[in-house]
Each structure stands twice: as C-alpha cells, then as structure tokens.
PDB file of N, CA and C in Angstrom:
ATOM      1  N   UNK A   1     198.242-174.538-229.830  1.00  0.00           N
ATOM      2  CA  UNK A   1     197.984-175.692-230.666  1.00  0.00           C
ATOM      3  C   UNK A   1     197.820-175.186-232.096  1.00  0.00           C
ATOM      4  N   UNK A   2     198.514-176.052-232.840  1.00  0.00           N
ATOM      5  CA  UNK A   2     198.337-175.643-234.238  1.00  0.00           C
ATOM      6  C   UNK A   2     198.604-176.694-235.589  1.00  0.00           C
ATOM      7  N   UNK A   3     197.449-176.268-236.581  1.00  0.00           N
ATOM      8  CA  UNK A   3     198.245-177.556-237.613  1.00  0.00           C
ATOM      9  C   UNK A   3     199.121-177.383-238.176  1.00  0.00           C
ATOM     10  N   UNK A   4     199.960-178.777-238.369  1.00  0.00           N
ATOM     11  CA  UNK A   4     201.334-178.689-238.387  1.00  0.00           C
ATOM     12  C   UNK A   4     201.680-178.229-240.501  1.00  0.00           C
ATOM     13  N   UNK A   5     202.282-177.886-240.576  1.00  0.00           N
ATOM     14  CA  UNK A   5     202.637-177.749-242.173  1.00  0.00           C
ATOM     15  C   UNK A   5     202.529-178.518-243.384  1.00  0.00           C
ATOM     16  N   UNK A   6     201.905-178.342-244.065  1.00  0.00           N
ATOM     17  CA  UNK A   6     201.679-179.619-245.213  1.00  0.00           C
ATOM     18  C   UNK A   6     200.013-180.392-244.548  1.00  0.00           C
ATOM     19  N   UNK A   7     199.679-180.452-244.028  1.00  0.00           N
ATOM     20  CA  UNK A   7     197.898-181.391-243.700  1.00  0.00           C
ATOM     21  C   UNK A   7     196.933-180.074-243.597  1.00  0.00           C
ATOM     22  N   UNK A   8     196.277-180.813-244.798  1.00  0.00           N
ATOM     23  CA  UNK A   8     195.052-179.974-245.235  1.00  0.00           C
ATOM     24  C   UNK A   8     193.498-181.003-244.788  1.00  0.00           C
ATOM     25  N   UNK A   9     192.598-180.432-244.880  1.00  0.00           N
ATOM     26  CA  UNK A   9     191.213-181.364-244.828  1.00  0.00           C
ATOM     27  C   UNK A   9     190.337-181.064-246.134  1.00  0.00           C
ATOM     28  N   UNK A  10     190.305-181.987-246.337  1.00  0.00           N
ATOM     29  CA  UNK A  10     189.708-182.152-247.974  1.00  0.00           C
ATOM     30  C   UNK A  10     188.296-182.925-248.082  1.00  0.00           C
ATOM     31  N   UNK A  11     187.494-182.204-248.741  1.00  0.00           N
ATOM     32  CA  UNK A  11     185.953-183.249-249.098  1.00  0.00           C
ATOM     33  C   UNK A  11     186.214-184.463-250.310  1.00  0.00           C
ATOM     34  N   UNK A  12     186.147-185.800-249.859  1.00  0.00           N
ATOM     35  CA  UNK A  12     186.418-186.749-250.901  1.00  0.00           C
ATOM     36  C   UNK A  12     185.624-187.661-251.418  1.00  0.00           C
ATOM     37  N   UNK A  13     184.998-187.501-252.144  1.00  0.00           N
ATOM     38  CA  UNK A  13     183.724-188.390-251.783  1.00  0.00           C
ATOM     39  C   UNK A  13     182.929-188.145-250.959  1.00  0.00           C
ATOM     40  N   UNK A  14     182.129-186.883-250.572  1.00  0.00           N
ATOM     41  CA  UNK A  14     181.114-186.485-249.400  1.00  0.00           C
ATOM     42  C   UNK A  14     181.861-186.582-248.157  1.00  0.00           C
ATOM     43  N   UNK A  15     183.432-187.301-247.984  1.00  0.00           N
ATOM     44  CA  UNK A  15     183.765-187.409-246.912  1.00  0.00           C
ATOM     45  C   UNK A  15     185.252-186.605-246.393  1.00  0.00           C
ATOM     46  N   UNK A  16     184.974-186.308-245.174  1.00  0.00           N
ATOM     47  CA  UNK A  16     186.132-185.364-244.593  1.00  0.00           C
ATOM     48  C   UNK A  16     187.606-186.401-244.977  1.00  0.00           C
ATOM     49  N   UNK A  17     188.486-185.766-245.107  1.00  0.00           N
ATOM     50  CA  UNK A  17     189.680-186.274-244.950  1.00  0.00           C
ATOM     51  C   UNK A  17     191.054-185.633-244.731  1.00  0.00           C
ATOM     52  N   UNK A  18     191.675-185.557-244.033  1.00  0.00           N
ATOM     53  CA  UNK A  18     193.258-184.984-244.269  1.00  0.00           C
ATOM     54  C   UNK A  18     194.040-185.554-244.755  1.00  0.00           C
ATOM     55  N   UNK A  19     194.693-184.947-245.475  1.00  0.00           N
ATOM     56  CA  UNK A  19     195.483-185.320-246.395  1.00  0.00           C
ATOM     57  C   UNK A  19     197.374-184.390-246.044  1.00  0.00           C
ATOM     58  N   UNK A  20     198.216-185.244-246.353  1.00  0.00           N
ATOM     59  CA  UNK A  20     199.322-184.379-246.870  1.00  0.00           C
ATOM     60  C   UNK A  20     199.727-184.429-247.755  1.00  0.00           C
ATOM     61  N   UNK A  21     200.565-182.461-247.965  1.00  0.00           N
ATOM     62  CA  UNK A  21     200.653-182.117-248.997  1.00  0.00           C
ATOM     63  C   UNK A  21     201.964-181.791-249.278  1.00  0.00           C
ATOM     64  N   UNK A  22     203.257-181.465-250.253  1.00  0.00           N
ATOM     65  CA  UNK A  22     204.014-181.089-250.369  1.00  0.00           C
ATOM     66  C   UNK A  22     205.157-182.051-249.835  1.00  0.00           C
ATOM     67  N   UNK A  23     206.089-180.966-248.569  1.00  0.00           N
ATOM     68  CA  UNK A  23     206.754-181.982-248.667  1.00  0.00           C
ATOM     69  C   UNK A  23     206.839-182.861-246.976  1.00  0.00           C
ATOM     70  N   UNK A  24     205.531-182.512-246.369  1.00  0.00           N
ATOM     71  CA  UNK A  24     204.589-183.530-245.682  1.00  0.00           C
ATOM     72  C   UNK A  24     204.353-185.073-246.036  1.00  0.00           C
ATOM     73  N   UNK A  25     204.208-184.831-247.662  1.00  0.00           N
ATOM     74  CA  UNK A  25     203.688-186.076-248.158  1.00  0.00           C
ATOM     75  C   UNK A  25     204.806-187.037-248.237  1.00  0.00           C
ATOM     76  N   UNK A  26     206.208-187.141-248.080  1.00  0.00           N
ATOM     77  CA  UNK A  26     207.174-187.964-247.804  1.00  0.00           C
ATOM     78  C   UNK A  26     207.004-188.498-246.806  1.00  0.00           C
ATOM     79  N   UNK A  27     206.547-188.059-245.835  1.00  0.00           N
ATOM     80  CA  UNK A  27     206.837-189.093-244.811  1.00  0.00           C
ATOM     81  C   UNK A  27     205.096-189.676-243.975  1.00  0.00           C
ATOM     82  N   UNK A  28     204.138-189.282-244.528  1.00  0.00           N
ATOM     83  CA  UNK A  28     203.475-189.333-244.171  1.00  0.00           C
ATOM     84  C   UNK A  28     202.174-189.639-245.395  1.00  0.00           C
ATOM     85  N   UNK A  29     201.894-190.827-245.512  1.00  0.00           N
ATOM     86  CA  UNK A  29     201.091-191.632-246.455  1.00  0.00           C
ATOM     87  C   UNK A  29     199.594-192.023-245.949  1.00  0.00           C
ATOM     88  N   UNK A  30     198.763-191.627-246.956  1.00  0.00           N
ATOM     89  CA  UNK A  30     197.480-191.658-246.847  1.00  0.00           C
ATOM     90  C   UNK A  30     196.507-190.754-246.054  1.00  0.00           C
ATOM     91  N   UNK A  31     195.599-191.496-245.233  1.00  0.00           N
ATOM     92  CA  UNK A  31     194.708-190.343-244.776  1.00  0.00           C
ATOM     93  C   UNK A  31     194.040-190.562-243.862  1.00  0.00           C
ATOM     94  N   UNK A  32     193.637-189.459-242.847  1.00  0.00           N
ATOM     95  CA  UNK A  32     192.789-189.525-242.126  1.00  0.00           C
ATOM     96  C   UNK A  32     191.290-189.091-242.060  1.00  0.00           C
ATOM     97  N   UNK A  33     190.430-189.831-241.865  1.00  0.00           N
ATOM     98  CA  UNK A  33     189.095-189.381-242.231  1.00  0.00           C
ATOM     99  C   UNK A  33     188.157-189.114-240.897  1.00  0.00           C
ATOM    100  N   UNK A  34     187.610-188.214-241.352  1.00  0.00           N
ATOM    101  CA  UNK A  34     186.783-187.437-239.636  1.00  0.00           C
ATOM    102  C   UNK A  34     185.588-187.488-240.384  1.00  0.00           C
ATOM    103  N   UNK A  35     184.520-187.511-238.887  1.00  0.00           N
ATOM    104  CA  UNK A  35     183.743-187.065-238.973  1.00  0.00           C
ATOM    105  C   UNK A  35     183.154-186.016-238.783  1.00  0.00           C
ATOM    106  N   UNK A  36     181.891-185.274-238.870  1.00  0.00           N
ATOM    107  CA  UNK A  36     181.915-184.105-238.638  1.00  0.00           C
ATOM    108  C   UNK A  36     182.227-183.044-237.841  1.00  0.00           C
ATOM    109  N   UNK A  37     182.087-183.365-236.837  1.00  0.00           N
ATOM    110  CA  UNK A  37     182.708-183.074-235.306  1.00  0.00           C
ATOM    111  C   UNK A  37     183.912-182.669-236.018  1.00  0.00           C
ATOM    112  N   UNK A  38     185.018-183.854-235.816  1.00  0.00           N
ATOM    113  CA  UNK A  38     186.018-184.057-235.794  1.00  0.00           C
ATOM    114  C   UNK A  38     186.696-182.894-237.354  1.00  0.00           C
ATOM    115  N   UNK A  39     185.582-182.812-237.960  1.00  0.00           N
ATOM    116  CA  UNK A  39     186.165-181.762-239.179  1.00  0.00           C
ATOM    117  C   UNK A  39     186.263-180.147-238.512  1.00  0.00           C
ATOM    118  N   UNK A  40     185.062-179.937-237.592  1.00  0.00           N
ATOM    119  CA  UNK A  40     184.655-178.466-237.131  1.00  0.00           C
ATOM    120  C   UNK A  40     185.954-178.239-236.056  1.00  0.00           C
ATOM    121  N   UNK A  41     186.016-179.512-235.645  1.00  0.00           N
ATOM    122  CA  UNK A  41     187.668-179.108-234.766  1.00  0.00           C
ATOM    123  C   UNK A  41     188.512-178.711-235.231  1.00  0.00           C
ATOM    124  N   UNK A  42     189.017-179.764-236.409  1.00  0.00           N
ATOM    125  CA  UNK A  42     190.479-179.278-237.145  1.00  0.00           C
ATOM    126  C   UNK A  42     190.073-177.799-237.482  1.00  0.00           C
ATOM    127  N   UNK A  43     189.262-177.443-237.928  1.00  0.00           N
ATOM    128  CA  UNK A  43     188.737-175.967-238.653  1.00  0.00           C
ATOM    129  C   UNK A  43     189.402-174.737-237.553  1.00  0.00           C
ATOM    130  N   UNK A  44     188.845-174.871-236.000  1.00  0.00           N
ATOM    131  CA  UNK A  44     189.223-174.447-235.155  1.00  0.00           C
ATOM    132  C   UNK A  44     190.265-174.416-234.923  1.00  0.00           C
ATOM    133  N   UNK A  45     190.891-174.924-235.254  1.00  0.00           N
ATOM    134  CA  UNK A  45     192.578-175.811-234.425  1.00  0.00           C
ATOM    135  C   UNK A  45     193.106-174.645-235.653  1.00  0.00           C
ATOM    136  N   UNK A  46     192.988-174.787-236.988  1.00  0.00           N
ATOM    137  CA  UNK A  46     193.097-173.849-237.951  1.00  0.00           C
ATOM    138  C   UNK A  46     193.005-172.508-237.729  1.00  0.00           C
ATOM    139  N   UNK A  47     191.919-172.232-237.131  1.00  0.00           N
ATOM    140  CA  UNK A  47     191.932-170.607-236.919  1.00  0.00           C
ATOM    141  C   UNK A  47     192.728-170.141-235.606  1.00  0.00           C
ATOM    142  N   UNK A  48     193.545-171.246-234.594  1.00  0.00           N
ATOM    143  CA  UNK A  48     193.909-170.906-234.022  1.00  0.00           C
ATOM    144  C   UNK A  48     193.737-170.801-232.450  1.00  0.00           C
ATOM    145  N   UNK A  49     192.626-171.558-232.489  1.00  0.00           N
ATOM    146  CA  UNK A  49     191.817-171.753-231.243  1.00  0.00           C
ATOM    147  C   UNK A  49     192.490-172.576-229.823  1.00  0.00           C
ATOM    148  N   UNK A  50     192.065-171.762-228.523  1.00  0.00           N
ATOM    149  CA  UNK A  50     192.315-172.784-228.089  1.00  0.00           C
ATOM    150  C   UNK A  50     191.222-173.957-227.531  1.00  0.00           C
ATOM    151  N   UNK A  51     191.859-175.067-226.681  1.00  0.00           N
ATOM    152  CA  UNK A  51     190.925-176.415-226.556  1.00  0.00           C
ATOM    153  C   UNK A  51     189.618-175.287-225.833  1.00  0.00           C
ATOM    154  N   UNK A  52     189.645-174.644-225.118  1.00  0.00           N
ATOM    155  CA  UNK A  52     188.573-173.976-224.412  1.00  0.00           C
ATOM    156  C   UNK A  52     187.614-173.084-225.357  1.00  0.00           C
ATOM    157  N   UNK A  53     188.547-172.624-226.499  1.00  0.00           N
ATOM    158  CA  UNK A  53     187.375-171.874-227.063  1.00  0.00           C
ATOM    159  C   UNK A  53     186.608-172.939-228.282  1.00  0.00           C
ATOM    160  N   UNK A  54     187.178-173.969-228.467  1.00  0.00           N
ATOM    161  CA  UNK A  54     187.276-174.831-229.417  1.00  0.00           C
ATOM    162  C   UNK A  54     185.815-175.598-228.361  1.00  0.00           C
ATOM    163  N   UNK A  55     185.834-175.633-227.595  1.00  0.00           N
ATOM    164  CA  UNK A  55     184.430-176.428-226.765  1.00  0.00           C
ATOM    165  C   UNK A  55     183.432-175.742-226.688  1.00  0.00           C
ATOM    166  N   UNK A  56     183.711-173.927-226.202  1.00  0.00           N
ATOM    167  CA  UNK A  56     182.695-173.158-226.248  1.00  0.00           C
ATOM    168  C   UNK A  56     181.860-173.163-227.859  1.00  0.00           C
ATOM    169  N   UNK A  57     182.905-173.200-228.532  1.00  0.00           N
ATOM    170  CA  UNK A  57     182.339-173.187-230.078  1.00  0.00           C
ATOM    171  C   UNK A  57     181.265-174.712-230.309  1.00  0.00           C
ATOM    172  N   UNK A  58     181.483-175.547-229.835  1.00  0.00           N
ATOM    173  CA  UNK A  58     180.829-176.544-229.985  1.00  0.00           C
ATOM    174  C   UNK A  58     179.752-176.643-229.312  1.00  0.00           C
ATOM    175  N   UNK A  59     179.530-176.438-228.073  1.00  0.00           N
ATOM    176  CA  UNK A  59     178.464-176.089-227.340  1.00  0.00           C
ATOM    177  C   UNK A  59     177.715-175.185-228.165  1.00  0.00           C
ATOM    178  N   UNK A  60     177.770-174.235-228.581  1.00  0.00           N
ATOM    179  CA  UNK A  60     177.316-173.448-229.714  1.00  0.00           C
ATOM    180  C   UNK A  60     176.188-173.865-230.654  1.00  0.00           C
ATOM    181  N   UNK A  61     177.041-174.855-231.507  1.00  0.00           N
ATOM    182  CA  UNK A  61     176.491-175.697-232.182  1.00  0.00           C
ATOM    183  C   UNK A  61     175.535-176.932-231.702  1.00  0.00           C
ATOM    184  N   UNK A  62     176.141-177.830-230.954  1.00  0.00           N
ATOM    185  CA  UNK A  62     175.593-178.819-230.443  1.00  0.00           C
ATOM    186  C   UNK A  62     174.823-178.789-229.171  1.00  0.00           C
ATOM    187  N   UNK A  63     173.589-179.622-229.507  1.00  0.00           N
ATOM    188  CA  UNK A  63     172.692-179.688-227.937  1.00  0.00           C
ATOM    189  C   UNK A  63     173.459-180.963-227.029  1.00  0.00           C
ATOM    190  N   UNK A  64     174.450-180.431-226.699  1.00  0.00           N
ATOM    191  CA  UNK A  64     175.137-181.566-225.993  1.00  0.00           C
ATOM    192  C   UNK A  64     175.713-180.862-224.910  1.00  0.00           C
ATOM    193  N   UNK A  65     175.467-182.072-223.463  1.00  0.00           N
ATOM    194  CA  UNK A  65     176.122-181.845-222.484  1.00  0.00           C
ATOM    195  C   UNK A  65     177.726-181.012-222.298  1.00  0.00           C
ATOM    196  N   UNK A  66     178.148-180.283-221.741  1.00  0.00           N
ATOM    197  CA  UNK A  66     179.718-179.823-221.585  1.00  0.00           C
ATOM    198  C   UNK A  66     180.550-180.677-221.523  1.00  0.00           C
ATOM    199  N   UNK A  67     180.112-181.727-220.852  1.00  0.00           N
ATOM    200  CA  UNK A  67     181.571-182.633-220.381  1.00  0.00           C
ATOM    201  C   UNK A  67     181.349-183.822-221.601  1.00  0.00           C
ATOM    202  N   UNK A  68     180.067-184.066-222.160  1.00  0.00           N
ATOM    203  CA  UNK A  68     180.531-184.730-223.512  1.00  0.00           C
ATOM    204  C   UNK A  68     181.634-184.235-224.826  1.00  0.00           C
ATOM    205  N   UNK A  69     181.251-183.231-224.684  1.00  0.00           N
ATOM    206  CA  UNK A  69     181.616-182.033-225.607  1.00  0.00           C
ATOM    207  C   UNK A  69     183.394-181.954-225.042  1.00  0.00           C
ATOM    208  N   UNK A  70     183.309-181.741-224.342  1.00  0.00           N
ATOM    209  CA  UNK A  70     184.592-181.645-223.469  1.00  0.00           C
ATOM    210  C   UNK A  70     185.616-183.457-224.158  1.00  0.00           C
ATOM    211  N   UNK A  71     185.208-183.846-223.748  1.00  0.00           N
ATOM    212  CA  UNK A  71     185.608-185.138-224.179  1.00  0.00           C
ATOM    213  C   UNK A  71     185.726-185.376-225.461  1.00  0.00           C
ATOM    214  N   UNK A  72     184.614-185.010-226.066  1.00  0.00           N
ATOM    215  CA  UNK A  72     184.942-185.302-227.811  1.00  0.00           C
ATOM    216  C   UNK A  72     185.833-184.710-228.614  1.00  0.00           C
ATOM    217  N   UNK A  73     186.090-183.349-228.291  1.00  0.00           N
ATOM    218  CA  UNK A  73     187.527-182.447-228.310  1.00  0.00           C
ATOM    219  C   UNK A  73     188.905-183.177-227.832  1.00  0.00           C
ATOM    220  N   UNK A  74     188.761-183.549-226.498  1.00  0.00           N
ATOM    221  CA  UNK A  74     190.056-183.779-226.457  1.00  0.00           C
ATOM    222  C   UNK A  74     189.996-185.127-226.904  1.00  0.00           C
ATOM    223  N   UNK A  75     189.074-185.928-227.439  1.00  0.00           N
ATOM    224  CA  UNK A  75     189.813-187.649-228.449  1.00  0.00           C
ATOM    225  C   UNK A  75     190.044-187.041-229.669  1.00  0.00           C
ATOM    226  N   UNK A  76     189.237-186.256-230.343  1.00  0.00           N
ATOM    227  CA  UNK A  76     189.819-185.670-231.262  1.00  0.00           C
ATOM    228  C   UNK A  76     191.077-185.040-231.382  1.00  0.00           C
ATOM    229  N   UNK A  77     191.633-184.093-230.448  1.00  0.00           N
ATOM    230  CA  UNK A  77     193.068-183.432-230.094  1.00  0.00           C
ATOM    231  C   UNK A  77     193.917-184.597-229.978  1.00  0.00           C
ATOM    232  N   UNK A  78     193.608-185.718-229.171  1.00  0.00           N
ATOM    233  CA  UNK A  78     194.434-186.839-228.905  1.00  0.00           C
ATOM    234  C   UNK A  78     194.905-187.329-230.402  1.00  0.00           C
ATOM    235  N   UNK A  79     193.909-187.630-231.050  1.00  0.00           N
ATOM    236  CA  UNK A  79     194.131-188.702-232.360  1.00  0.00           C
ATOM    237  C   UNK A  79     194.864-187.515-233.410  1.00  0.00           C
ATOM    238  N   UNK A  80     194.981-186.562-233.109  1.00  0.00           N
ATOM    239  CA  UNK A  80     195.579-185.451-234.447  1.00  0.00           C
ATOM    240  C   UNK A  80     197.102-185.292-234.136  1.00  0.00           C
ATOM    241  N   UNK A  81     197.239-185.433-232.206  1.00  0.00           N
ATOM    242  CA  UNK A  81     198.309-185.628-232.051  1.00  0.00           C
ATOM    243  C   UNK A  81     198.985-186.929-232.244  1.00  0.00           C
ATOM    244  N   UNK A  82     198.714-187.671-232.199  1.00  0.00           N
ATOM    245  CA  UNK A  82     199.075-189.286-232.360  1.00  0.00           C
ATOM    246  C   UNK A  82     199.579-189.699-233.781  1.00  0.00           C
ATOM    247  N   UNK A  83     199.147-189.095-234.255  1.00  0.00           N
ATOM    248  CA  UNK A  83     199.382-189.024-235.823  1.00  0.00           C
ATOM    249  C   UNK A  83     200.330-187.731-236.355  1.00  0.00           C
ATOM    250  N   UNK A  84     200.261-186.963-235.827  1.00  0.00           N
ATOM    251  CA  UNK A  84     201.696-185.882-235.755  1.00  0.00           C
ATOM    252  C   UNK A  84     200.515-184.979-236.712  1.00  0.00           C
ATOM    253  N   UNK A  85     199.642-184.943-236.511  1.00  0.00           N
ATOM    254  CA  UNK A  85     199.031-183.619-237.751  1.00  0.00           C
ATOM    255  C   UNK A  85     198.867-182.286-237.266  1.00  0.00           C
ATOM    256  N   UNK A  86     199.151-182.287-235.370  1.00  0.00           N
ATOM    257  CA  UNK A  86     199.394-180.902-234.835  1.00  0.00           C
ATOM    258  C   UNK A  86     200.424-180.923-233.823  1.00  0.00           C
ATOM    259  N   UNK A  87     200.555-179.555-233.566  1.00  0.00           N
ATOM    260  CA  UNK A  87     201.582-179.524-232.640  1.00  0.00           C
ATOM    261  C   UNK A  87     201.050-178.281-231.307  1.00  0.00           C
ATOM    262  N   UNK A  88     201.524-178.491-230.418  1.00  0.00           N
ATOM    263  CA  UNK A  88     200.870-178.028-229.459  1.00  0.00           C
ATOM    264  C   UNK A  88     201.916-177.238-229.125  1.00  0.00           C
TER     265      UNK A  88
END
C-alpha cells in the first residue's frame, strides 16, 4: 500500500487535509479532510507500512480495544481508496 503521486496532507486552518499537487491536481479537485486518526494513518501509509503494522502502531498510541482499532484503519484505508489517494 502506498500514496499515490501528487497527494500530500497539509495543516489548514488547525485542520488535516490532503490536498493535490502538481499534475494530480488536474484531475482531482479539492480536498480531503481527516481527522486525527485518520492523519497518523496516511503518515504510516507514507512510511510504508503495512495495514498490520499500521494497527500495531495505533494500539501504541491509543487506549483502545484491537478490533476497534482494527476497524478504524481499515474505514480509513477504505475512504483513501475510494477516492484514488492510494494504491495498494
């Protein structure tokens, strides 16, 4: 899994957003905005991670159950794919 070329995540106003850049930005208008979670993922997804280490990492962080955690990863993975901002 990986982000795809041209979508960056940008602070805009205190708030997460991806954006595209270059020549991304033709075909693909405006933005997507995450929340925090959803920012520490893309970050991961960035360094290369996979969905498994991408949960262990969150567990990490968060006092949250596995299989919540588990779940919030993959709606997040879902919605990045849905929108074409990664590729698997």
């Amino acid at each position: 899994m990986k982000i795809k070329e041209g979508f960056v995540l940008r602070e805009v106003m205190g708030n997460n957003v991806i954006i595209a850049v270059g020549a991304a930005s033709r075909d693909f208008r405006g933005m997507v905005q995450l929340n925090e979670s959803a920012a520490k993922i893309w970050s991961y997804i960035g360094k290369g991670y996979s969905k498994e280490q991408i949960v262990d990492a969150m567990l990490e962080q968060y006092n949250a159950e596995r299989e919540l955690i588990e779940t919030d990863v993959q709606k997040s993975i879902d919605m990045f794919l849905e929108n074409g901002l990664i590729e698997i």
